[in-house]
C-alpha atoms as a PDB file:
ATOM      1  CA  UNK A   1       0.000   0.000   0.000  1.00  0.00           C
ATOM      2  CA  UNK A   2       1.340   3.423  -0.772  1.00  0.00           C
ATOM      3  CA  UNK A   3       2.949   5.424   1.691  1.00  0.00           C
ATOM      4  CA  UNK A   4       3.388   9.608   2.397  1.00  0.00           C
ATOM      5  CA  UNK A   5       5.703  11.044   4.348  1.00  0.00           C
ATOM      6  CA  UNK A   6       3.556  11.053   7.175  1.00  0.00           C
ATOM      7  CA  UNK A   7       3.064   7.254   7.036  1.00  0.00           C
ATOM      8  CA  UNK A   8      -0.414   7.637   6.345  1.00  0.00           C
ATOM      9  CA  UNK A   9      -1.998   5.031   3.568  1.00  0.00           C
ATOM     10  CA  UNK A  10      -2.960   6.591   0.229  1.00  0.00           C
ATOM     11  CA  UNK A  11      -5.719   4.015  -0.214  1.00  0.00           C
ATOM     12  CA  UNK A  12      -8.330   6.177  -2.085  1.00  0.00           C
ATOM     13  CA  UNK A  13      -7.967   9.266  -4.497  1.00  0.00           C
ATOM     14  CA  UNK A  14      -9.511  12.078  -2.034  1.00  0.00           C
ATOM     15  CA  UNK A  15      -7.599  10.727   1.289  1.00  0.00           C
ATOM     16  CA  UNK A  16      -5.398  13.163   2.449  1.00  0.00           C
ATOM     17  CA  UNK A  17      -2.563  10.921   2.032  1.00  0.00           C
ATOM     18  CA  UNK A  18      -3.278  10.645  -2.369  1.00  0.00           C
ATOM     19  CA  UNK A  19      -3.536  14.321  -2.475  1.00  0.00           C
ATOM     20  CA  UNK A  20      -0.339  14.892  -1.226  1.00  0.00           C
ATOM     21  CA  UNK A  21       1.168  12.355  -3.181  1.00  0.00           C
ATOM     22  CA  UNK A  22      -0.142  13.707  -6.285  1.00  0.00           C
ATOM     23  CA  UNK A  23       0.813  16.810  -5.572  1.00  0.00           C
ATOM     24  CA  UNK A  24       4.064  15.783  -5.219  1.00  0.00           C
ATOM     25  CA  UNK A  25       3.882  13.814  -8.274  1.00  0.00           C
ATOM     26  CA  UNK A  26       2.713  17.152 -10.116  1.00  0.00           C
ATOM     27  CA  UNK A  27       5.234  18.901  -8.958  1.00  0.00           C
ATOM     28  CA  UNK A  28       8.039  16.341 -10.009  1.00  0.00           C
ATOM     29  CA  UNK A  29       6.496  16.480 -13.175  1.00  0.00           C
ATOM     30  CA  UNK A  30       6.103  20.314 -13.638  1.00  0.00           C
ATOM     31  CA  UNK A  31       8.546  21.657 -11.249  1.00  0.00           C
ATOM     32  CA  UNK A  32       8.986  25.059 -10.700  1.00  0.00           C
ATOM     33  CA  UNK A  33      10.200  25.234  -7.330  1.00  0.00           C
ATOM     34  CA  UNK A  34       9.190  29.441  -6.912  1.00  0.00           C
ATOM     35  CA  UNK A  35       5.826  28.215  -7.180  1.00  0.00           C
ATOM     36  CA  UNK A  36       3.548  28.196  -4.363  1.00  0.00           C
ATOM     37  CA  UNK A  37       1.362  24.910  -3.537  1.00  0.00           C
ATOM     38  CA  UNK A  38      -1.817  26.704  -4.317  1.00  0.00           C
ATOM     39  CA  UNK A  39      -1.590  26.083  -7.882  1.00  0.00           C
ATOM     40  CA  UNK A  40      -0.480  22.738  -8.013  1.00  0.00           C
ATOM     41  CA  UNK A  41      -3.282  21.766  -5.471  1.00  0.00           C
ATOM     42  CA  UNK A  42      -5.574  23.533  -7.580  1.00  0.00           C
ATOM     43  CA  UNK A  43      -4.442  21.200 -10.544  1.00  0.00           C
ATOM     44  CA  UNK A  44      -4.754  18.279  -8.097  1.00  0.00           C
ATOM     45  CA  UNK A  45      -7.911  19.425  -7.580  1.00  0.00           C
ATOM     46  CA  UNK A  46      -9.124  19.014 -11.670  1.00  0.00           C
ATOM     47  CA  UNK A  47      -7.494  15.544 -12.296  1.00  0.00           C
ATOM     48  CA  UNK A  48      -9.805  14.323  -8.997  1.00  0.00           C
ATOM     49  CA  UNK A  49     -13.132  16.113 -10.327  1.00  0.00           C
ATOM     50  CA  UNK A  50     -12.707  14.519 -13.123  1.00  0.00           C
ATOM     51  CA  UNK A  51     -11.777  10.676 -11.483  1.00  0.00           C
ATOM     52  CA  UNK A  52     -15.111  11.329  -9.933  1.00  0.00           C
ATOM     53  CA  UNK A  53     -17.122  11.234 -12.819  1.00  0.00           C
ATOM     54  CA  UNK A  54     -15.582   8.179 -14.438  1.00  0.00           C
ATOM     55  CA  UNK A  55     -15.576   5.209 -11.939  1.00  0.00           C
ATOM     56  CA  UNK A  56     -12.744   3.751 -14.242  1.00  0.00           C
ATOM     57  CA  UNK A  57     -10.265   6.448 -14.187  1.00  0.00           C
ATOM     58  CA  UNK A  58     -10.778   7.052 -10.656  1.00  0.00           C
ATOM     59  CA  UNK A  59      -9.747   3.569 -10.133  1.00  0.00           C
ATOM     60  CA  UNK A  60      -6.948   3.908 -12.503  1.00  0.00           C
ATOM     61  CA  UNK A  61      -5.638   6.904 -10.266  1.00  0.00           C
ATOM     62  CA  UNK A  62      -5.975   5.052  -7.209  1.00  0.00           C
ATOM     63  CA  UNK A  63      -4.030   1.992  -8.757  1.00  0.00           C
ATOM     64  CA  UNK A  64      -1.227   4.357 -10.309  1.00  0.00           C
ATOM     65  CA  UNK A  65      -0.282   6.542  -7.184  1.00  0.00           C
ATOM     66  CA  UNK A  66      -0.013   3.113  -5.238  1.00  0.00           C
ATOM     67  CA  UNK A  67       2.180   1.941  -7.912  1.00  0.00           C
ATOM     68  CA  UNK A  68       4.085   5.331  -8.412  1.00  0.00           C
ATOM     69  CA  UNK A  69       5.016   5.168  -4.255  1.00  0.00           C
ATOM     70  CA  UNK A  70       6.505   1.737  -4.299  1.00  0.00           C
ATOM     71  CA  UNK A  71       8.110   1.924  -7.877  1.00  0.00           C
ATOM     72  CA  UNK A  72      11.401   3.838  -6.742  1.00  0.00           C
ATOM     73  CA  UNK A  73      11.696   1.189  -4.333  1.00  0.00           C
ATOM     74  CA  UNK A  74      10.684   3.999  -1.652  1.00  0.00           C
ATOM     75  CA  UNK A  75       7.719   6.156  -0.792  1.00  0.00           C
ATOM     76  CA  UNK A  76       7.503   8.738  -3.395  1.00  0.00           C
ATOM     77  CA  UNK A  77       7.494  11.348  -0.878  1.00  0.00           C
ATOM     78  CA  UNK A  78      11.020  10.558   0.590  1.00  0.00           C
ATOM     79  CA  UNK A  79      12.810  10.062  -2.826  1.00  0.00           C
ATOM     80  CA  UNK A  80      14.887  13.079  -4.025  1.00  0.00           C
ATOM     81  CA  UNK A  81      14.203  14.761  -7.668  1.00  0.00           C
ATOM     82  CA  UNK A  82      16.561  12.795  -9.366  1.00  0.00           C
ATOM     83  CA  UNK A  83      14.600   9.526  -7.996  1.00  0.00           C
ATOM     84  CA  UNK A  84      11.418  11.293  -8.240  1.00  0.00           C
ATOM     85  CA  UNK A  85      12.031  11.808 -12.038  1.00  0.00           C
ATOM     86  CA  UNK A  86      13.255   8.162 -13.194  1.00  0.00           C
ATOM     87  CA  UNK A  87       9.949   6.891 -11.327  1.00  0.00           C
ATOM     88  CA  UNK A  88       8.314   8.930 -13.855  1.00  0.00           C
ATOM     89  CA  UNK A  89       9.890   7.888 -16.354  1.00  0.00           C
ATOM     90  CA  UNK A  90       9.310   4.341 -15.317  1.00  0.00           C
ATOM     91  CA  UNK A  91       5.917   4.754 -15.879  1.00  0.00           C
ATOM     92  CA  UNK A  92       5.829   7.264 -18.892  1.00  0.00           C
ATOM     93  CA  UNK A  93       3.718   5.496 -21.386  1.00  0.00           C
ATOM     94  CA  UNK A  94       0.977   4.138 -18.795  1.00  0.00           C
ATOM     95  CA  UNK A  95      -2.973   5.061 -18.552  1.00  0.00           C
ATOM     96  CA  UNK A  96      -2.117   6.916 -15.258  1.00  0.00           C
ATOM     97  CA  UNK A  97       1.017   8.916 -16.265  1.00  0.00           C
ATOM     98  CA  UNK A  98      -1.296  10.165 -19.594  1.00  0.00           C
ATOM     99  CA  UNK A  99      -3.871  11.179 -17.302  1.00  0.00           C
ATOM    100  CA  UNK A 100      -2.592  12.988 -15.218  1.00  0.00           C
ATOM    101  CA  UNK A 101       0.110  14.665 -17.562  1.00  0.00           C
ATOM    102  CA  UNK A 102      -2.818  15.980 -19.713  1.00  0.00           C
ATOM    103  CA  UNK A 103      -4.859  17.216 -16.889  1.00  0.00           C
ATOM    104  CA  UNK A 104      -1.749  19.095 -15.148  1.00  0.00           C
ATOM    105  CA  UNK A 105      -1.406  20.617 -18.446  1.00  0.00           C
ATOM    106  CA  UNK A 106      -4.542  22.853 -18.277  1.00  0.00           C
ATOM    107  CA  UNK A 107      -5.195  22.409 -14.527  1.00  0.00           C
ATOM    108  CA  UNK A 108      -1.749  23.911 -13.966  1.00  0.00           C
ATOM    109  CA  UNK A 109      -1.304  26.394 -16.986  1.00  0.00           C
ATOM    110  CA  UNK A 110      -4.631  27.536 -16.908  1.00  0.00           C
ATOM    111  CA  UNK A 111      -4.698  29.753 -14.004  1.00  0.00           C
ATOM    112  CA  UNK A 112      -3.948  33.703 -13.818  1.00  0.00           C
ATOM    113  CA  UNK A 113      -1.777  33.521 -10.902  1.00  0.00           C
ATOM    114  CA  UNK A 114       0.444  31.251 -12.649  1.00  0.00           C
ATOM    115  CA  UNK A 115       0.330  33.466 -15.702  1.00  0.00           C
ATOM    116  CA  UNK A 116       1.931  36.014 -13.501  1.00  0.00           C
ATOM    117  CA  UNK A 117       4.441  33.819 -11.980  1.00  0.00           C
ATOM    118  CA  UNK A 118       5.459  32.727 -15.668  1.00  0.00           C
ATOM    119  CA  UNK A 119       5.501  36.513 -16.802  1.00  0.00           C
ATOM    120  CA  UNK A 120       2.784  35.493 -19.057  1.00  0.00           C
ATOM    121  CA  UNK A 121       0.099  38.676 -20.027  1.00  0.00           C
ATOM    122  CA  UNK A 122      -2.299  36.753 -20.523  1.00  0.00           C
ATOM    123  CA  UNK A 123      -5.147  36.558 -23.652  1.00  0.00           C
ATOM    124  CA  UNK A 124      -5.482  39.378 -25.374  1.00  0.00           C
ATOM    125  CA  UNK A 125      -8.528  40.947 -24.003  1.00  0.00           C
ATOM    126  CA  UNK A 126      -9.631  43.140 -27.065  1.00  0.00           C
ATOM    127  CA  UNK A 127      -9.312  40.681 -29.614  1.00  0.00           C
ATOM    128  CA  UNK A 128      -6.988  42.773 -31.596  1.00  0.00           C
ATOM    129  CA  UNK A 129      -4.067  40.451 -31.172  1.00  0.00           C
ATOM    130  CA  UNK A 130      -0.245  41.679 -30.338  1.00  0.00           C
ATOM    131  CA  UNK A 131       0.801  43.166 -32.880  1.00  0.00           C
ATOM    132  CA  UNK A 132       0.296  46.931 -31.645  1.00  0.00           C
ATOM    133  CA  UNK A 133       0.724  45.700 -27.867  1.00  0.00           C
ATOM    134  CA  UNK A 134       4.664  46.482 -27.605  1.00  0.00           C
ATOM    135  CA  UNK A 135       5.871  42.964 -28.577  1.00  0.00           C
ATOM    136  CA  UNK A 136       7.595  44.471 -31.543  1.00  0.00           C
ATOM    137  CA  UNK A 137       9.883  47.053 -30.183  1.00  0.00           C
ATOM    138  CA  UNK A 138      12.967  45.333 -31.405  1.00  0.00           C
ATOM    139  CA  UNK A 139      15.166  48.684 -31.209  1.00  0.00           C
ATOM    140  CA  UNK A 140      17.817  47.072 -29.684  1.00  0.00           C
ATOM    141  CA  UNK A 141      18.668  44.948 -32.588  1.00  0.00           C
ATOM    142  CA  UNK A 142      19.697  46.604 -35.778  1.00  0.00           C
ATOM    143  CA  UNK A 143      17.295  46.848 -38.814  1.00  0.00           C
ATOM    144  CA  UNK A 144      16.877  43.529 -40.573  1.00  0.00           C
ATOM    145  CA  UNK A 145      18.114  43.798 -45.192  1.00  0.00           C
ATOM    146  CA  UNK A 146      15.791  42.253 -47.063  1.00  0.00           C
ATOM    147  CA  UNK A 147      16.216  41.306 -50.682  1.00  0.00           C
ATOM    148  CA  UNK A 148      13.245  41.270 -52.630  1.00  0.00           C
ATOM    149  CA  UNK A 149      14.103  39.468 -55.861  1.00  0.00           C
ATOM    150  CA  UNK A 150      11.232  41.477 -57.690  1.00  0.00           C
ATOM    151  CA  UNK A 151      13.534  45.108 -56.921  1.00  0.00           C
ATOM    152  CA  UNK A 152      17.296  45.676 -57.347  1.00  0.00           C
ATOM    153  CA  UNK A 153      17.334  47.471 -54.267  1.00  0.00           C
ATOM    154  CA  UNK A 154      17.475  46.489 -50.580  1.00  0.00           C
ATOM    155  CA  UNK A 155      13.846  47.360 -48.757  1.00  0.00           C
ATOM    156  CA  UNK A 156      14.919  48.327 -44.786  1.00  0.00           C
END
């Protein structure tokens, strides 16, 4: 039975025990160690709504964080990143490692306080794209030559 670093059993996906562990498993998959926990719990959060509805993949996260905290040979929790990451990629490939890397990928990226941890602006909210938004300000590189094979001259 899987193990956290408090000893406690991960036996089904909403014990206190699984959510840590998937956090953790969500963070050794993303890591971005200046992140807070809020927004990988958050993520944690989406991958378990959606076990919830689907009796299946609830049971297929269940099965895959017991097998992800004896794979390494050593609760999850207590394995450094190095460990952490060839468990992952022990398991890259399987029902639960496809799961749960798809849902991190929106749970995580899809929130506005990451968007501000990543320097990320955001959507553009007038629907005028970038283009006018200062993205193009290159003045610190020099003026680009191109040759247009239609004119003898070069158009800067």
């Amino acid at each position: 039975m899987a193990t956290t670093e408090t000893g406690t059993a991960a036996t089904t996906l909403t014990s206190q025990a699984s959510l840590a562990l998937l956090k953790d498993v969500a963070r050794a998959m993303f890591p971005h160690p200046s992140f807070p926990d809020a927004p990988y719990e958050h993520a944690v959060g989406t991958i378990v709504a959606a076990a919830e509805a689907d009796l299946r993949v609830r049971a297929q996260l269940e099965q895959g964080l017991r097998d992800v905290d004896v794979v390494g040979g050593a609760p999850f929790a207590d394995l450094d990143d190095a460990a952490r990451l060839d468990v992952l990629r022990s398991i890259e490939g399987t029902a639960f490692f496809e799961h749960v890397r798809t849902r991190l990928v929106t749970g995580l990226y899809d929130q506005a306080p990451v968007w501000d941890l990543l320097g990320y602006q955001g959507p553009c909210p007038d629907g005028n794209g970038y283009l006018e938004r200062g993205f193009d300000d290159l003045d610190w590189l020099p003026d680009p030559q191109i040759e247009d094979p239609a004119r003898e001259e070069i158009v800067r």
